[in-house]
Protein backbone atom coordinates (compact mmCIF):
# COMPACT_ATOMS: atom_id res chain seq x y z
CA UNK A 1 64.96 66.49 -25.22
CA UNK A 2 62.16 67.64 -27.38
CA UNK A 3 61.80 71.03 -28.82
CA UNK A 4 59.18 73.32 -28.40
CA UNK A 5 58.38 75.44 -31.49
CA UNK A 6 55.35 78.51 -31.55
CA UNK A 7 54.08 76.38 -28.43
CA UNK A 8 53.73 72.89 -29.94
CA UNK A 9 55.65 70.12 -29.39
CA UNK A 10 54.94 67.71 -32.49
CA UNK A 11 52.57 69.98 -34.49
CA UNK A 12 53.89 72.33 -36.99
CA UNK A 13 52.43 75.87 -37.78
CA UNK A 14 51.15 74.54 -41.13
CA UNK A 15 49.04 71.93 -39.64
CA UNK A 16 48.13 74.24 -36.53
CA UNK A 17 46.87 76.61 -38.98
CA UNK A 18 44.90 74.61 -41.53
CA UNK A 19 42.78 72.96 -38.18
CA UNK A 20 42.23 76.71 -36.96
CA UNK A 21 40.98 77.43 -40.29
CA UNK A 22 39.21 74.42 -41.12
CA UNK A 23 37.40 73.80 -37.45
CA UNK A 24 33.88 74.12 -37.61
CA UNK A 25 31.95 76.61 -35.66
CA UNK A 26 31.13 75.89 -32.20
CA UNK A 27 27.06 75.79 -32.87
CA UNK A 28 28.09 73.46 -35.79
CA UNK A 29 29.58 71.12 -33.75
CA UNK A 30 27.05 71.16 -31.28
CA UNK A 31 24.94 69.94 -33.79
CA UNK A 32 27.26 67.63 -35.45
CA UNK A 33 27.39 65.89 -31.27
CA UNK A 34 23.78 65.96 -30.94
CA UNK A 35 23.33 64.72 -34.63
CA UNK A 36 25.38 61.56 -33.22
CA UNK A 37 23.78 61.26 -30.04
CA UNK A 38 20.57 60.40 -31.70
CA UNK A 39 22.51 56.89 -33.09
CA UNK A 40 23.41 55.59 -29.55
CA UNK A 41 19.87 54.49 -29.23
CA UNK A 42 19.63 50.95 -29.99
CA UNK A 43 15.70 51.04 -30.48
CA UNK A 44 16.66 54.12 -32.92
CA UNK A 45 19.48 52.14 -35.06
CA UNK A 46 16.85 49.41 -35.12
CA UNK A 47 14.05 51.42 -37.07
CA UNK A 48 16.75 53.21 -39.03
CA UNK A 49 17.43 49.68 -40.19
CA UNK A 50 14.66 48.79 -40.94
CA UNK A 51 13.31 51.62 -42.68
CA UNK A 52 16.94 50.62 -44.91
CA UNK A 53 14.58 47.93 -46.61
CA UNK A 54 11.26 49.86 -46.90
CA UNK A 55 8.82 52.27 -45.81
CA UNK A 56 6.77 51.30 -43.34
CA UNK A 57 3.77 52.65 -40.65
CA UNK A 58 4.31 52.69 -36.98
CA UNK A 59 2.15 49.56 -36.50
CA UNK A 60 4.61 47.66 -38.82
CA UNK A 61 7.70 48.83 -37.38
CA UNK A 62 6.22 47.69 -33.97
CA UNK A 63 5.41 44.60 -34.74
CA UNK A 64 8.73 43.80 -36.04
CA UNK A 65 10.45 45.16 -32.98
CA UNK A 66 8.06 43.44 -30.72
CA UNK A 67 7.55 46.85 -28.95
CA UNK A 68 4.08 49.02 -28.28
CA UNK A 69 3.02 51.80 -31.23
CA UNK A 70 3.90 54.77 -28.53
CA UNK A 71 7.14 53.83 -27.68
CA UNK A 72 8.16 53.63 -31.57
CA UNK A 73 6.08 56.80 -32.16
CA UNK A 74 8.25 58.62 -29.42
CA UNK A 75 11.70 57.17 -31.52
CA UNK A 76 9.96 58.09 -35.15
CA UNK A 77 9.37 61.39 -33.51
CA UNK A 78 12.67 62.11 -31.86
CA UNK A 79 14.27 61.05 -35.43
CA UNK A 80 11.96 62.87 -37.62
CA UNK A 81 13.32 65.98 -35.42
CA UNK A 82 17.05 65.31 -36.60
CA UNK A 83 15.99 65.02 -40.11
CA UNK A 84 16.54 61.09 -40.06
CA UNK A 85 13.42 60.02 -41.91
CA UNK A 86 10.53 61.33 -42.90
CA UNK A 87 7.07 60.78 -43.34
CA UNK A 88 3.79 60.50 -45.62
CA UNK A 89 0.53 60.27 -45.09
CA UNK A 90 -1.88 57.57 -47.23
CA UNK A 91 -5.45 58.19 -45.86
CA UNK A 92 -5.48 57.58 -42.11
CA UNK A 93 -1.94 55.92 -42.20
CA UNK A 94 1.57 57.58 -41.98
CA UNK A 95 4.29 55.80 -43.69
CA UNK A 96 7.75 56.27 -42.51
CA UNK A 97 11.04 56.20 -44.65
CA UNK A 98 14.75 57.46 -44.44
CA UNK A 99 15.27 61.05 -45.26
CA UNK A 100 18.20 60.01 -47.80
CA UNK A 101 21.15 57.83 -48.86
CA UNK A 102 23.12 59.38 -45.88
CA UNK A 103 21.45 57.46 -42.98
CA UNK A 104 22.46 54.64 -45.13
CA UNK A 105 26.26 54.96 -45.38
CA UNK A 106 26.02 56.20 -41.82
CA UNK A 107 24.78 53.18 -40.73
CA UNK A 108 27.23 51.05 -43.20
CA UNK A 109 30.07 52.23 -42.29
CA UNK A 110 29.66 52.01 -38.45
CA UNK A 111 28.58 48.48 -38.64
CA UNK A 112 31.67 47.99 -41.51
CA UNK A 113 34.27 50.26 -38.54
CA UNK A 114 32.33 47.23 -35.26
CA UNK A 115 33.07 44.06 -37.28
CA UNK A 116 36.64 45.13 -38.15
């Protein structure tokens, strides 16, 4: 029979204690879960890719995802909101890259974690 010590079965204090202390703050994970959210998008991990390679305007990036300017506008949008990429402007046009290297290991290592 297993014993139960200060209410754990398999844990000891130690490791109870250093997850208490090390847990994030609620609103942090919050964050951290909508931060993810934002890469279950296929349409999203697409133009992340792509903007891997290069900067590019919306035009561009729709072409090469055989989709309509609006619908990748809406996507550059909802990514430019989480801090994903970012933008600048060359006259009229608005070129698009990746915020930083993050967004690049991000996307690495999930793809390195599917083809295991």
């Amino acid at each position: 029979m297993e014993q139960i010590q200060n209410g754990f079965m398999h844990v000891s204090e130690a490791v109870h204690r250093e997850i208490d202390e090390t847990m994030p703050p609620e609103e942090e994970m919050q964050d951290l879960a909508e931060f993810f959210k934002v890469f279950g998008d296929p349409t999203r991990l697409k133009i992340l890719y792509i903007l891997k390679y290069s900067e590019m305007c919306v035009l561009d990036i729709a072409k090469m995802l055989s989709m309509t300017q609006s619908a990748i506008s809406h996507q550059l949008r909802v990514l430019k909101q989480m801090d994903l990429v970012k933008n600048r402007r060359e006259g009229k046009t608005i070129f698009y890259s990746l915020a930083d290297s993050h967004i690049v290991t991000i996307l690495s290592q999930g793809l390195d974690h599917i083809e295991e």
